[in-house]
C-alpha atoms as a PDB file:
ATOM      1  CA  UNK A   1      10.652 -33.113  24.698  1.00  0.00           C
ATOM      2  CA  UNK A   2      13.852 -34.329  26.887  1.00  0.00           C
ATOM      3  CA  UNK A   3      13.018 -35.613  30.094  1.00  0.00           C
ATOM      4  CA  UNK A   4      15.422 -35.177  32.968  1.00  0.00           C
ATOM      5  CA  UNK A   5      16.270 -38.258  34.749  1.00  0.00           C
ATOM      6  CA  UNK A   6      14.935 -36.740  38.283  1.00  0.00           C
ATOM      7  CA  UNK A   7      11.535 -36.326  36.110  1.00  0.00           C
ATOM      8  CA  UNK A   8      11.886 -39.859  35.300  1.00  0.00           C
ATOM      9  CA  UNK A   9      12.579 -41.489  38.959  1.00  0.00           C
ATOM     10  CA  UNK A  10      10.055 -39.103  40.964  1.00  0.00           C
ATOM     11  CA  UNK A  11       7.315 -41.112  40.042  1.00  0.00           C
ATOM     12  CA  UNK A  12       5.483 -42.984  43.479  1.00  0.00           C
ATOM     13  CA  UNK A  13       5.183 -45.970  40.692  1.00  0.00           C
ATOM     14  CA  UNK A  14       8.533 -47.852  41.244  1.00  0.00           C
ATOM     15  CA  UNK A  15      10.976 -47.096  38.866  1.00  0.00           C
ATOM     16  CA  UNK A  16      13.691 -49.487  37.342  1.00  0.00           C
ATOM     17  CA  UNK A  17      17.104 -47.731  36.122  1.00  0.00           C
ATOM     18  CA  UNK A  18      19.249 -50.069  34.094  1.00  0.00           C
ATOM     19  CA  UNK A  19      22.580 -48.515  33.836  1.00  0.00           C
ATOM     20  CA  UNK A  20      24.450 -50.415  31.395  1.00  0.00           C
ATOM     21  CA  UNK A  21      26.510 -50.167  28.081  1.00  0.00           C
ATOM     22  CA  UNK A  22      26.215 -51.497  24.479  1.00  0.00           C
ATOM     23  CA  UNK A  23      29.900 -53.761  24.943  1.00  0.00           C
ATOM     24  CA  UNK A  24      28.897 -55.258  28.404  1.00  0.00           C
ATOM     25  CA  UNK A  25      28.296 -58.812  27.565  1.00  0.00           C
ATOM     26  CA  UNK A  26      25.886 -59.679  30.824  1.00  0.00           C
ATOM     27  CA  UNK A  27      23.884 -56.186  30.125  1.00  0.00           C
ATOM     28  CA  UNK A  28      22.556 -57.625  27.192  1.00  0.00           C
ATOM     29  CA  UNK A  29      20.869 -60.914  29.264  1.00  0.00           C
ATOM     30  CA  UNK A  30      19.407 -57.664  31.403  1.00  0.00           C
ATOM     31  CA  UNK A  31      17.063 -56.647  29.112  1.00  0.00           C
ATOM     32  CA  UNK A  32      15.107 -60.149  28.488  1.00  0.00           C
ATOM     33  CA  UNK A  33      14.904 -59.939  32.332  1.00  0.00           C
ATOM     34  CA  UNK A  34      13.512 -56.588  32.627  1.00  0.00           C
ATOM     35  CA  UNK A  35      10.831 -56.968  29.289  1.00  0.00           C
ATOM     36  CA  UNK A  36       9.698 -60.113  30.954  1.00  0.00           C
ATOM     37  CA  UNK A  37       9.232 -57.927  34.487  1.00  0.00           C
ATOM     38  CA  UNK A  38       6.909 -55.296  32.683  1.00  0.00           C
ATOM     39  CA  UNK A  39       4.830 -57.913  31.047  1.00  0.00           C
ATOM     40  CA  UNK A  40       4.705 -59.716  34.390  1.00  0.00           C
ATOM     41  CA  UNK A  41       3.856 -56.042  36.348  1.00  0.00           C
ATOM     42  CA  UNK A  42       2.298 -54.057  33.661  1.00  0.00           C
ATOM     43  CA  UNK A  43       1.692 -50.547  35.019  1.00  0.00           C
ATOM     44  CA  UNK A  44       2.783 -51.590  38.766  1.00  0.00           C
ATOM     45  CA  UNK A  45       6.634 -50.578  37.209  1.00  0.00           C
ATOM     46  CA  UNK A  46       8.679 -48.415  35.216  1.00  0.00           C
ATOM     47  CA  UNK A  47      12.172 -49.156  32.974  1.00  0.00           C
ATOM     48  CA  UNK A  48      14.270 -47.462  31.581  1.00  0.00           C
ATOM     49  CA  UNK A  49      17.842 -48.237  30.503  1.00  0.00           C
ATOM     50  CA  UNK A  50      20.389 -45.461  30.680  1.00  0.00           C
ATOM     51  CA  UNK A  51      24.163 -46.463  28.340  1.00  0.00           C
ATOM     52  CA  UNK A  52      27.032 -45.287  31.001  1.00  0.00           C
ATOM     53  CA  UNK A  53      28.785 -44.082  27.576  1.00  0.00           C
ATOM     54  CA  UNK A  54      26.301 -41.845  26.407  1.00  0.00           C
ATOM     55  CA  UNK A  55      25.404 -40.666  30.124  1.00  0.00           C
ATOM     56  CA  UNK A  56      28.651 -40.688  31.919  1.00  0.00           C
ATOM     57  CA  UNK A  57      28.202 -37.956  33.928  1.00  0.00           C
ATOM     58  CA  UNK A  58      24.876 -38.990  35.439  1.00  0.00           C
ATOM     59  CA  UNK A  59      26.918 -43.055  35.693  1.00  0.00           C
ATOM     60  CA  UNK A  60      29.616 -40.584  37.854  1.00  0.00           C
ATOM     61  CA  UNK A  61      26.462 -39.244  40.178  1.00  0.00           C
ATOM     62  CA  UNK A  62      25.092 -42.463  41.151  1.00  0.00           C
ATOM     63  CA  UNK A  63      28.736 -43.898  41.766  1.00  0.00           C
ATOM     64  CA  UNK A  64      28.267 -46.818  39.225  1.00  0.00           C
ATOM     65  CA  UNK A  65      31.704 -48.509  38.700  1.00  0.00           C
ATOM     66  CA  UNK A  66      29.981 -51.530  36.939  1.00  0.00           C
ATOM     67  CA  UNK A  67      27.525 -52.430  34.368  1.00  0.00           C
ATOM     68  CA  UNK A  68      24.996 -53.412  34.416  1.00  0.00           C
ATOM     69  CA  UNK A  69      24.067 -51.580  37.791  1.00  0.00           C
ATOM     70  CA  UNK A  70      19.921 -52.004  38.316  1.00  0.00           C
ATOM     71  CA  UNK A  71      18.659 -48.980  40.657  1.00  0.00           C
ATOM     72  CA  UNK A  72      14.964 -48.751  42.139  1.00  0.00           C
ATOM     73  CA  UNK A  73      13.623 -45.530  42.782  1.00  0.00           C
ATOM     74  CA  UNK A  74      10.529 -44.322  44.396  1.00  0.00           C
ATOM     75  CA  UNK A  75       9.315 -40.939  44.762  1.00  0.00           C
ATOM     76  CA  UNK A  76      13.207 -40.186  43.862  1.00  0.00           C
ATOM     77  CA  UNK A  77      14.519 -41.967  46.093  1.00  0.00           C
ATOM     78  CA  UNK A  78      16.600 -45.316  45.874  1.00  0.00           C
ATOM     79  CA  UNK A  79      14.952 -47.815  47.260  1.00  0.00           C
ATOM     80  CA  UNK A  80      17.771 -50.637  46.001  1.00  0.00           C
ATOM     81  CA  UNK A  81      20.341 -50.936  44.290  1.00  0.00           C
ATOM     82  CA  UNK A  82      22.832 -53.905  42.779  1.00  0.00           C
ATOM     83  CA  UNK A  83      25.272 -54.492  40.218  1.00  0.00           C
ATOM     84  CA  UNK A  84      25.436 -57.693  38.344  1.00  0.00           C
ATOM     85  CA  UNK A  85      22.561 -59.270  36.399  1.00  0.00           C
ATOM     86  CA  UNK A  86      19.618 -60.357  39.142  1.00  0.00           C
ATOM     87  CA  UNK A  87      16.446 -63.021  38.631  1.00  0.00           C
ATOM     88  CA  UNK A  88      13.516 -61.873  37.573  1.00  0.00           C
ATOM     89  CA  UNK A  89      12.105 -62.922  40.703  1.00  0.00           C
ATOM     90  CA  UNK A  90      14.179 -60.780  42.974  1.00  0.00           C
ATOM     91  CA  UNK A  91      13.736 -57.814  41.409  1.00  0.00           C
ATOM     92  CA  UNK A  92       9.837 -58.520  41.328  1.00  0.00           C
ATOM     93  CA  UNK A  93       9.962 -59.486  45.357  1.00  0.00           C
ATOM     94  CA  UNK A  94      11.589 -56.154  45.636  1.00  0.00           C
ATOM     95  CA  UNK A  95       8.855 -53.750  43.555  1.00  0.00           C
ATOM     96  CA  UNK A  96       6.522 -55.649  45.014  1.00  0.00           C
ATOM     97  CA  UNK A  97       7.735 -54.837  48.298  1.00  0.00           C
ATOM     98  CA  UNK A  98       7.420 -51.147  47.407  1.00  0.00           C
ATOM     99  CA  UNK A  99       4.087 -51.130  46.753  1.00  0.00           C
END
């Protein structure tokens, strides 16, 4: 079963979009980040990682000109958004803030 990506970021849990792509050296220190983020908030968060290559039609919607690009959504709408590779503690100040 596909899931369309306004499925996956209408959720009132937030929800972490990782837009990045497989060559993107600092999108690969992203995803120790964001595993360390769901151990740290469990069910209190959501991730998933969308590649710009495979998706770039959806990377043209959301205006991403850079990877990695993290977006927060709740109840579909962003909440935050940054490009650039951010702490783990920022992006846990901002769910958190969310909730």
């Amino acid at each position: 079963m596909k899931t369309s990506f306004s499925d996956l970021i209408s959720s009132k849990t937030p929800t972490v979009i990782d837009f990045f792509a497989t060559w993107c050296g600092p999108c690969k220190a992203v995803g120790p980040i964001l595993e360390d983020l769901k151990t740290d908030l469990g069910e209190g968060v959501r991730i998933y990682k969308i590649d710009v290559d495979q998706n770039p039609s959806l990377a043209s919607q959301y205006n991403v000109r850079s990877v990695p690009t993290l977006m927060i959504f709740k109840n579909g709408k962003l909440q935050w958004r940054e490009s650039g590779v951010r702490s783990k503690s920022e992006l846990k100040k901002v769910i958190q803030s969310m909730n």
